[in-house]
N, C-alpha and C. Protein backbone atom coordinates (compact mmCIF):
# COMPACT_ATOMS: atom_id res chain seq x y z
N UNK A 1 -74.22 38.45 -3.84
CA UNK A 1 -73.42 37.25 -3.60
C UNK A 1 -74.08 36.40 -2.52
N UNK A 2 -73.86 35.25 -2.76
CA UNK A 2 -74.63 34.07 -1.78
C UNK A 2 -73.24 34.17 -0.73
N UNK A 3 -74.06 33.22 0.51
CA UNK A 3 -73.14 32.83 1.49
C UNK A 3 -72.66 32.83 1.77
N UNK A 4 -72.04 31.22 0.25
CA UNK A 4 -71.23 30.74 0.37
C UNK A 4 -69.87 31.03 -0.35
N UNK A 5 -70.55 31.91 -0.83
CA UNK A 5 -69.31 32.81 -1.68
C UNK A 5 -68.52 33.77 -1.01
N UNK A 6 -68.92 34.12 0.10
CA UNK A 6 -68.42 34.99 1.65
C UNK A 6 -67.77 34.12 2.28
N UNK A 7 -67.89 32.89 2.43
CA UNK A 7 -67.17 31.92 3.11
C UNK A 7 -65.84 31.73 3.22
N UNK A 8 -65.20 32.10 4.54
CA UNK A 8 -63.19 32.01 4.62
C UNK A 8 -62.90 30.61 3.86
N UNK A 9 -61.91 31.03 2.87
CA UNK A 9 -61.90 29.17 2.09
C UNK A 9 -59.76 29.33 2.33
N UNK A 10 -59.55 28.06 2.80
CA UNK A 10 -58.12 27.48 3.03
C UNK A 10 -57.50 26.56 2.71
N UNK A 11 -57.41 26.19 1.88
CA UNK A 11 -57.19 24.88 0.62
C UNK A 11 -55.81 25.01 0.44
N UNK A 12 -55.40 23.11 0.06
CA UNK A 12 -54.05 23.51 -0.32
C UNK A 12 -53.94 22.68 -1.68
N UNK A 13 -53.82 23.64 -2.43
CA UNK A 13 -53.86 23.09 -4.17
C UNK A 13 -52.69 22.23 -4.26
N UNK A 14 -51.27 22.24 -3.78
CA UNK A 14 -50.52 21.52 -4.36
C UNK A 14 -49.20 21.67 -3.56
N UNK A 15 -48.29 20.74 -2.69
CA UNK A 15 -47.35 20.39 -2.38
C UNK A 15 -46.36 20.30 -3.11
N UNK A 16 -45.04 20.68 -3.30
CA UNK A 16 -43.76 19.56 -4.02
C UNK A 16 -42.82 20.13 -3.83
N UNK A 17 -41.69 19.52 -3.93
CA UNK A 17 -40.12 20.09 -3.59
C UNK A 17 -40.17 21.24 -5.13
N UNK A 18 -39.63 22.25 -4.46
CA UNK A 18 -39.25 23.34 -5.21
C UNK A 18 -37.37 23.18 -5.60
N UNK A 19 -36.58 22.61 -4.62
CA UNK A 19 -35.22 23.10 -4.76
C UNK A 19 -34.69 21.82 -3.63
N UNK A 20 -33.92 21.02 -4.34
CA UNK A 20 -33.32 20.44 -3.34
C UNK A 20 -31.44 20.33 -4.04
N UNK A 21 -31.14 20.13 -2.73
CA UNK A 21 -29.36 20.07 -3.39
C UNK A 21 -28.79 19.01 -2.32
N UNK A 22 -27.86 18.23 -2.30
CA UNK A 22 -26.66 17.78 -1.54
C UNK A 22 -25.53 18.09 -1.80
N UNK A 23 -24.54 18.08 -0.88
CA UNK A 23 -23.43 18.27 -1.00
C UNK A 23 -22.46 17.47 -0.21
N UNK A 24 -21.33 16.71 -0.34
CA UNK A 24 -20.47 16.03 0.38
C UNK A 24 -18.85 16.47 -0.21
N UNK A 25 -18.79 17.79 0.09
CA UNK A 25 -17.73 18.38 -0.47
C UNK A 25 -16.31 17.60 -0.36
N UNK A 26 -16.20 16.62 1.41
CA UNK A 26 -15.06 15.94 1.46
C UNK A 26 -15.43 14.47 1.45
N UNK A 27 -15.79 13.78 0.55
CA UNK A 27 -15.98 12.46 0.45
C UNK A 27 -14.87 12.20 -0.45
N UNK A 28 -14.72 11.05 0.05
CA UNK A 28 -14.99 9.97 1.04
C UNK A 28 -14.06 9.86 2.03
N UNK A 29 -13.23 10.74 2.07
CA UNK A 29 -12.81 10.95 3.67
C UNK A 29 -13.56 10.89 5.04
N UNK A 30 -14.64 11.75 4.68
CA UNK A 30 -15.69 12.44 5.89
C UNK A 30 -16.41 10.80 6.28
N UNK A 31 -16.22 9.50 5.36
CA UNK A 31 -17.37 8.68 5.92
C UNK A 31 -15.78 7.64 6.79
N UNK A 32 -15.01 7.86 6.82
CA UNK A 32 -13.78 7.31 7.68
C UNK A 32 -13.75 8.45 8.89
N UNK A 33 -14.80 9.34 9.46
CA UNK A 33 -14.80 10.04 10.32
C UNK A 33 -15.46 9.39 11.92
N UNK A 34 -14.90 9.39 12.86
CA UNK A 34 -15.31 8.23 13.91
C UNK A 34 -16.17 9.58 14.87
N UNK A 35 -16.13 10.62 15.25
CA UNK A 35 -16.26 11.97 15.74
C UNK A 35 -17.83 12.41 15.74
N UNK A 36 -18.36 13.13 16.36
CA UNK A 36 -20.31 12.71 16.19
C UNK A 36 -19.76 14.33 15.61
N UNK A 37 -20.68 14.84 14.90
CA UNK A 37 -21.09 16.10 13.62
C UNK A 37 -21.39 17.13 14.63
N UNK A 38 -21.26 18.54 14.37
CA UNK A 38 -21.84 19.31 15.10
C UNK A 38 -22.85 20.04 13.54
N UNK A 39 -23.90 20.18 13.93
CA UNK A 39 -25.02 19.88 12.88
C UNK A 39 -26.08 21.19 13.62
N UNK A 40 -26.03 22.09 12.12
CA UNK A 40 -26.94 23.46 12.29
C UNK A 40 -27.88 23.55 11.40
N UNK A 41 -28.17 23.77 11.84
CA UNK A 41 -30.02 23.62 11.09
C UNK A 41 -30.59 25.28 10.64
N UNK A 42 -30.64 25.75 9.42
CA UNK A 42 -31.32 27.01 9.38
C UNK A 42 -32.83 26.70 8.59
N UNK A 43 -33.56 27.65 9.21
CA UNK A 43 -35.06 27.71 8.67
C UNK A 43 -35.45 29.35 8.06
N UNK A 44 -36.18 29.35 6.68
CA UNK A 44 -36.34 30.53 6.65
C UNK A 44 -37.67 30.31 5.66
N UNK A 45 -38.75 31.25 5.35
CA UNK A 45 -39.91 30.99 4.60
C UNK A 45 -40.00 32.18 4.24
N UNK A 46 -40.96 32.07 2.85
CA UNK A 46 -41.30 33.84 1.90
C UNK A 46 -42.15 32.97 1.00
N UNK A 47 -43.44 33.93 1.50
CA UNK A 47 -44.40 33.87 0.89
C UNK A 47 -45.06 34.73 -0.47
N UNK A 48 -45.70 34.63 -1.44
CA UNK A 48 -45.71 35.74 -2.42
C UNK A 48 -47.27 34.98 -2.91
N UNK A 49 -47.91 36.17 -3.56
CA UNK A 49 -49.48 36.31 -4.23
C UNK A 49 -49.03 35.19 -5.50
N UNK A 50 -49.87 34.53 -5.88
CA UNK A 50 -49.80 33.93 -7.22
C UNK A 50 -50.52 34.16 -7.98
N UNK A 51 -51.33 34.44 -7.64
CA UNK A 51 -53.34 34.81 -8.70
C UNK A 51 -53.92 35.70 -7.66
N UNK A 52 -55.05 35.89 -7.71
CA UNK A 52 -55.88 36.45 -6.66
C UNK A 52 -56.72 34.94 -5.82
N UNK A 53 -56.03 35.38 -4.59
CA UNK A 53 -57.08 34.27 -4.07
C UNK A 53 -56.03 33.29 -3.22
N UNK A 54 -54.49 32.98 -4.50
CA UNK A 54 -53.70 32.15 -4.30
C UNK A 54 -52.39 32.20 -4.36
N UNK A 55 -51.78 31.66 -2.83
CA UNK A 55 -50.53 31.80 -2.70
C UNK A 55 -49.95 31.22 -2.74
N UNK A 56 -48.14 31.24 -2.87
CA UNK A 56 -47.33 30.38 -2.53
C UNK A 56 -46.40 30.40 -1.60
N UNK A 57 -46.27 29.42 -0.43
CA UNK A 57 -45.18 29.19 0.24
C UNK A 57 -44.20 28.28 0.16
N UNK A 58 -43.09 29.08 0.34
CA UNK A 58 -41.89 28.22 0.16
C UNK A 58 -41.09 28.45 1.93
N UNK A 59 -40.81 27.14 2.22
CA UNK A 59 -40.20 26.72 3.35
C UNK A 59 -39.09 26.09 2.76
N UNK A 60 -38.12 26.91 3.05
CA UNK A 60 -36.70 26.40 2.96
C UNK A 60 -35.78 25.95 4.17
N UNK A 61 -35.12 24.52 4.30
CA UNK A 61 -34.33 24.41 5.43
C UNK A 61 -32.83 23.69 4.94
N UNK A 62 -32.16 24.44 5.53
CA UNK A 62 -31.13 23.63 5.50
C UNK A 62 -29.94 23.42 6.27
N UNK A 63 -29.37 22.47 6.71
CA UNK A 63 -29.10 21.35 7.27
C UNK A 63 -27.54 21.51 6.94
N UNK A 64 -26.19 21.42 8.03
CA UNK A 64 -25.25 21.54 7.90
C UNK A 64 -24.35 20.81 8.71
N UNK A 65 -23.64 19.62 8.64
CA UNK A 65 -22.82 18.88 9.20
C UNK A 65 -21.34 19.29 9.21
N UNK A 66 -20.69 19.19 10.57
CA UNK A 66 -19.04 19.68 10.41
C UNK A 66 -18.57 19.03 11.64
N UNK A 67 -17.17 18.41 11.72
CA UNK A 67 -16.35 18.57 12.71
C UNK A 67 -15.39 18.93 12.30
N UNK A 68 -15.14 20.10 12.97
CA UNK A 68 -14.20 20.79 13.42
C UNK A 68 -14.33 21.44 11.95
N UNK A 69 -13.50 22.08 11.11
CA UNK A 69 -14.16 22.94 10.18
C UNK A 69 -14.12 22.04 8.56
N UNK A 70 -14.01 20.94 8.72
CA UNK A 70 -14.30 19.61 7.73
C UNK A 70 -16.03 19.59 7.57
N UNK A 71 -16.33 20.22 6.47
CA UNK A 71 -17.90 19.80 5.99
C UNK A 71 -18.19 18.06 5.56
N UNK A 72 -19.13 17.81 6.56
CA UNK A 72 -18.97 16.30 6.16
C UNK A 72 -20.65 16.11 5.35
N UNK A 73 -21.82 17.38 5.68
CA UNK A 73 -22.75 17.39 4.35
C UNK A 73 -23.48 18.42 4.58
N UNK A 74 -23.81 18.74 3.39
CA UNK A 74 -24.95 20.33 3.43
C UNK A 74 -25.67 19.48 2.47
N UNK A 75 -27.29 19.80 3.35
CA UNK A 75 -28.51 19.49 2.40
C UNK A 75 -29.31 20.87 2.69
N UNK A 76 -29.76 20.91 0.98
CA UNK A 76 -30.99 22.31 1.42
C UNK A 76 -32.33 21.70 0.50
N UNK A 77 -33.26 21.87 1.36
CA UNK A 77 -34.73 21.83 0.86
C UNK A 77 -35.50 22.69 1.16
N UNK A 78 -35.89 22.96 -0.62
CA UNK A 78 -37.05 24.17 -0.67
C UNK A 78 -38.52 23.56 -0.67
N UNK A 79 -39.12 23.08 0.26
CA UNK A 79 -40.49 22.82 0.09
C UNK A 79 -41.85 23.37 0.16
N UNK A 80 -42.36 23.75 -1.41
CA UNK A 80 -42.94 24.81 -1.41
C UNK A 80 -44.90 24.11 -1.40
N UNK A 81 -45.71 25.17 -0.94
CA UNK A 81 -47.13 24.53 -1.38
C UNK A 81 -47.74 26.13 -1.62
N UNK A 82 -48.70 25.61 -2.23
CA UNK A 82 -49.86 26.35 -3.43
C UNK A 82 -51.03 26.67 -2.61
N UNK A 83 -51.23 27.44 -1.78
CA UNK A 83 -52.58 27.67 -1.21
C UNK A 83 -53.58 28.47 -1.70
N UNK A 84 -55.43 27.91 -1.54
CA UNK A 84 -56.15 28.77 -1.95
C UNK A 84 -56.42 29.64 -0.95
N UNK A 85 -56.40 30.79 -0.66
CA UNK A 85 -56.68 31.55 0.78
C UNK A 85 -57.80 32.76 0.12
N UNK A 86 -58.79 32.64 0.56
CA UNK A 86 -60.09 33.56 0.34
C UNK A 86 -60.78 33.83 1.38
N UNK A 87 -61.29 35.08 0.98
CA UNK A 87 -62.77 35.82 1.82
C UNK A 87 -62.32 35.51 3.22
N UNK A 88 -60.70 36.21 3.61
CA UNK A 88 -59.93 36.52 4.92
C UNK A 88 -59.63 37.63 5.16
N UNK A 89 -59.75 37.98 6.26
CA UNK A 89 -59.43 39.29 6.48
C UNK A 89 -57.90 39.73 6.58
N UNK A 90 -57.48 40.70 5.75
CA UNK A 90 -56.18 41.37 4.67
C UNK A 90 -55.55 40.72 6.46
N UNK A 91 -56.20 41.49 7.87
CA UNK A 91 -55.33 41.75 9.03
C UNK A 91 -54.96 40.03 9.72
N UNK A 92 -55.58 38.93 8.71
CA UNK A 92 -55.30 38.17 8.99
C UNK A 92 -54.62 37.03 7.96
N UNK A 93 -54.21 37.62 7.24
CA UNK A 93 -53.49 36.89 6.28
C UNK A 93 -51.95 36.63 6.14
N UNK A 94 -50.95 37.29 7.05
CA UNK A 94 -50.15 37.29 7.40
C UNK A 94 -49.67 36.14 8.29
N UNK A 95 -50.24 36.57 9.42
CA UNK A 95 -50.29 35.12 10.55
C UNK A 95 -50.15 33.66 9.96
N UNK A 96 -51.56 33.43 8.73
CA UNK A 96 -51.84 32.39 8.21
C UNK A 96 -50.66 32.23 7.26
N UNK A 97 -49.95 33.23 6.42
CA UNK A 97 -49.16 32.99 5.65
C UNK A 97 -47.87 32.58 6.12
N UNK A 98 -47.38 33.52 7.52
CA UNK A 98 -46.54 32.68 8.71
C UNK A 98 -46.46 32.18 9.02
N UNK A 99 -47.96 31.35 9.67
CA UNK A 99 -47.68 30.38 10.58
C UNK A 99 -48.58 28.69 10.13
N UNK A 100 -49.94 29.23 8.88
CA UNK A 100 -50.24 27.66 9.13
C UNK A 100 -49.76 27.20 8.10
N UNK A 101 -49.00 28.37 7.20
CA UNK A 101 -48.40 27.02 5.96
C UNK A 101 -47.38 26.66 6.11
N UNK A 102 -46.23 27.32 6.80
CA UNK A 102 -45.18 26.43 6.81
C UNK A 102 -45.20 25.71 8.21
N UNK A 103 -46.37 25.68 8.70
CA UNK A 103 -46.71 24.44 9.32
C UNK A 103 -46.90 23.30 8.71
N UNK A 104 -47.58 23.83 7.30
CA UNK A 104 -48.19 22.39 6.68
C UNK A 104 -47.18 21.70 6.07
N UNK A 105 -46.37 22.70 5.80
CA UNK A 105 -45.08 22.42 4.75
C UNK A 105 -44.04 21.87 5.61
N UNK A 106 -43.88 21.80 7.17
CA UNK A 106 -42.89 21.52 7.71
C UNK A 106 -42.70 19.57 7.65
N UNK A 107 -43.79 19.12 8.46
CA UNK A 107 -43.18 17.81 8.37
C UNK A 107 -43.06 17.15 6.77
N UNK A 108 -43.47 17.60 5.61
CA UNK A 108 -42.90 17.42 3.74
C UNK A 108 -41.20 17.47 4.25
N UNK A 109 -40.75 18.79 4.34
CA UNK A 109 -39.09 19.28 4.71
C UNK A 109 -38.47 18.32 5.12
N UNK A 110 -38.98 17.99 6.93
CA UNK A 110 -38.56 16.96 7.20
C UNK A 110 -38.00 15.41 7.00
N UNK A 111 -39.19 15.16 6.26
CA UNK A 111 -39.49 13.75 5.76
C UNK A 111 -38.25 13.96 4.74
N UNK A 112 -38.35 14.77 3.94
CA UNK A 112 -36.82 14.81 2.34
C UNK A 112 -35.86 15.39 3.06
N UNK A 113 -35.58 15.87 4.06
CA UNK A 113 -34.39 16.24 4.21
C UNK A 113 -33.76 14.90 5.20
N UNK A 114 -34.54 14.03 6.35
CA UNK A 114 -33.90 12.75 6.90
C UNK A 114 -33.67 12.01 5.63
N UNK A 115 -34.58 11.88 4.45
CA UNK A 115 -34.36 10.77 3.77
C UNK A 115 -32.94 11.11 2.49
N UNK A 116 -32.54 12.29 2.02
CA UNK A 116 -31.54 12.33 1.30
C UNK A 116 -29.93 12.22 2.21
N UNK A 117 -29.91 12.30 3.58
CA UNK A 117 -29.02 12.55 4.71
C UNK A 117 -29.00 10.86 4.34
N UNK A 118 -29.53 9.91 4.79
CA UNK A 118 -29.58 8.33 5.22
C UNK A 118 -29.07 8.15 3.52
N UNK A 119 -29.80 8.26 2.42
CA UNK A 119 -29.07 7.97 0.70
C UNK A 119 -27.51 8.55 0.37
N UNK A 120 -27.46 9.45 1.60
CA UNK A 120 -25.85 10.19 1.32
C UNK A 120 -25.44 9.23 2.24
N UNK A 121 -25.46 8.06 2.86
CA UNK A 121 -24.71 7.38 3.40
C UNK A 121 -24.20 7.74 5.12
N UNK A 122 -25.18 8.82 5.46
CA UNK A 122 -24.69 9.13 6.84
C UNK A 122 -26.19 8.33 7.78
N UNK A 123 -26.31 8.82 9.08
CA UNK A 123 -26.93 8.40 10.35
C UNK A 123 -27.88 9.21 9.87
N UNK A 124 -28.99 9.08 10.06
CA UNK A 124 -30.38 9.47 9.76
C UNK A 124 -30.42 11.19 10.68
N UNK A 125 -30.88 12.30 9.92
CA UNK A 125 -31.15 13.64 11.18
C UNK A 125 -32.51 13.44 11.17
N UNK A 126 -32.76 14.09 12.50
CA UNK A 126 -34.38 14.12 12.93
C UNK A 126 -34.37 15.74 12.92
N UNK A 127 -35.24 16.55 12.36
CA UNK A 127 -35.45 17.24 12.45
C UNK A 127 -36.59 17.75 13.83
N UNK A 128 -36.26 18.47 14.54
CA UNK A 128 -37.01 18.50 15.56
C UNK A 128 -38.47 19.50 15.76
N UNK A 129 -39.80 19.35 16.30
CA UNK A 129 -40.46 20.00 16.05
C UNK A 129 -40.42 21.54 16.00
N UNK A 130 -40.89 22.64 15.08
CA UNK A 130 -40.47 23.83 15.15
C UNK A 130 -41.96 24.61 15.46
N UNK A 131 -42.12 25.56 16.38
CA UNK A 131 -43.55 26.29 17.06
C UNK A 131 -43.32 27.47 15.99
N UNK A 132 -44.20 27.29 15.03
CA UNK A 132 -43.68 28.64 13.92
C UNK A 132 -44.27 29.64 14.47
N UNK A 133 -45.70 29.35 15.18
CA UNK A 133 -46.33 30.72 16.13
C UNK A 133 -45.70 30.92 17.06
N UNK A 134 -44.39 30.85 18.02
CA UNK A 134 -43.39 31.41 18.88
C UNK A 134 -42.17 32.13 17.68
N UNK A 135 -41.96 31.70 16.64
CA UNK A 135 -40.78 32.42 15.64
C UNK A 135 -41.96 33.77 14.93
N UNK A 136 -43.06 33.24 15.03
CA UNK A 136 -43.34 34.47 14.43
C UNK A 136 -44.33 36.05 15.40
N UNK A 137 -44.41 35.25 16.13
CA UNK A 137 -44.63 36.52 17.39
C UNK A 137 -43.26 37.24 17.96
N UNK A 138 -42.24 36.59 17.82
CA UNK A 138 -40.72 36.56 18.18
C UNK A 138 -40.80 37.64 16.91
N UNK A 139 -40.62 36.95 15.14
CA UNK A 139 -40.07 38.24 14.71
C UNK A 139 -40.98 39.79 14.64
N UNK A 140 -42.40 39.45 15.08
CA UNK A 140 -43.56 40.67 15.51
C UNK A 140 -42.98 41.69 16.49
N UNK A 141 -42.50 41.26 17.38
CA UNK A 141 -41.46 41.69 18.86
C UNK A 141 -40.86 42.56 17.66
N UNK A 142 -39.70 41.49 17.55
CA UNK A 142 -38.42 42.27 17.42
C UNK A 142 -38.79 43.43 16.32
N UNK A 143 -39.90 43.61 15.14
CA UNK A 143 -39.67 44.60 14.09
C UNK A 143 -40.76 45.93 14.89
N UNK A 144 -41.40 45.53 16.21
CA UNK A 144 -41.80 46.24 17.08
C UNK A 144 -40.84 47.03 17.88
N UNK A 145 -39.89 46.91 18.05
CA UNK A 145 -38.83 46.98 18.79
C UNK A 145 -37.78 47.80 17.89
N UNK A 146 -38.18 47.80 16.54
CA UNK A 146 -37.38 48.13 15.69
C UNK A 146 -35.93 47.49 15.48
N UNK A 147 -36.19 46.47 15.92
CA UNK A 147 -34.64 45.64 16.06
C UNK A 147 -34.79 44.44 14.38
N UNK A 148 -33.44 43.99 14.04
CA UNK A 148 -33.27 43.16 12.72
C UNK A 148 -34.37 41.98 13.01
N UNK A 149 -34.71 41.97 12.22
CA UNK A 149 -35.79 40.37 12.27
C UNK A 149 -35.09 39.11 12.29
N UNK A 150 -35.15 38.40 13.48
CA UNK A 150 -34.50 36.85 13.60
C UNK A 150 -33.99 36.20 12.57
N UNK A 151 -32.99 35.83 11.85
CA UNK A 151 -32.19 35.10 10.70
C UNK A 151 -33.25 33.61 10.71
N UNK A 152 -33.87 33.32 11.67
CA UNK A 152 -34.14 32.25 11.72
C UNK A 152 -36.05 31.96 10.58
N UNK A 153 -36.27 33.22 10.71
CA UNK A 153 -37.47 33.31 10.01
C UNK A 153 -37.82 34.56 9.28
N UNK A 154 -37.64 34.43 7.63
CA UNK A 154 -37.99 35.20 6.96
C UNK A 154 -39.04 34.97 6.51
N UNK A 155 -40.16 36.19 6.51
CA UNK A 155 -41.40 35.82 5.64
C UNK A 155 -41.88 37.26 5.00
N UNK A 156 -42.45 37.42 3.92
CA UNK A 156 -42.60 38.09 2.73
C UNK A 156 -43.70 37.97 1.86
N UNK A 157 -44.58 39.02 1.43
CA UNK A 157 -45.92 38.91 0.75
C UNK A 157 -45.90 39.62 0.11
């Protein structure tokens, strides 16, 4: 084998929403609501083999508006991408599958999850930046520790 055929290769074949939903269970009441939202945000990712060579990640977030126990909107987005990942080492493929794709995949999430929130007729959410290498040394800890892995980040190969 040449080289370049040894060469770590990190490509991303293909971006796109996998799963998106809205919900405005109490409309149109909820938009006669004067009261600011108390608004929870869950993040979770699972990664799986697709071919040899190529994976897929899916970054799922979703997004939950309420006052007081009145749902005023649930959005969930699955935004998944297609990576080529080669000639890496097995002890480092994890990390990468943790941490740089649903890096790549995070501001996609973002971008569709402010923009279906503003088309449902509410105040625009900003999703705020997320350090996926602190959630995922965090869930390294905790399954070190033998303790449940953070709700906040699932990942899977």
């Amino acid at each position: 084998m040449s080289d370049a055929q040894n060469q770590p290769v990190f490509s991303i074949e293909k971006l796109y929403v996998k799963d998106i939903s809205l919900e405005i269970p109490n409309a149109p009441q909820v938009f006669l609501e004067r009261e600011a939202p108390q608004v929870e945000i869950q993040l979770h990712h699972a990664s799986s083999k697709v071919d040899d060579g190529v994976y897929q990640t899916l970054l799922t977030v979703t997004v939950t508006a309420k006052i007081k126990d009145k749902t005023l909107f649930l959005v969930e987005v699955g935004q998944a991408g297609i990576f080529s990942i080669r000639n890496i080492p097995e002890a480092d493929m994890e990390p990468i599958l943790g941490i740089a794709c649903p890096n790549i995949l995070y501001p996609y999430v973002r971008e569709v999850v402010g923009d279906m929130v503003m088309r449902a007729g509410f105040p625009a959410v900003v999703l705020t930046p997320v350090n996926f290498e602190a959630l995922y040394q965090s869930q390294k800890q905790a399954e070190q520790q033998q303790e449940p892995a953070s709700p906040i980040i699932q990942a899977t190969h």
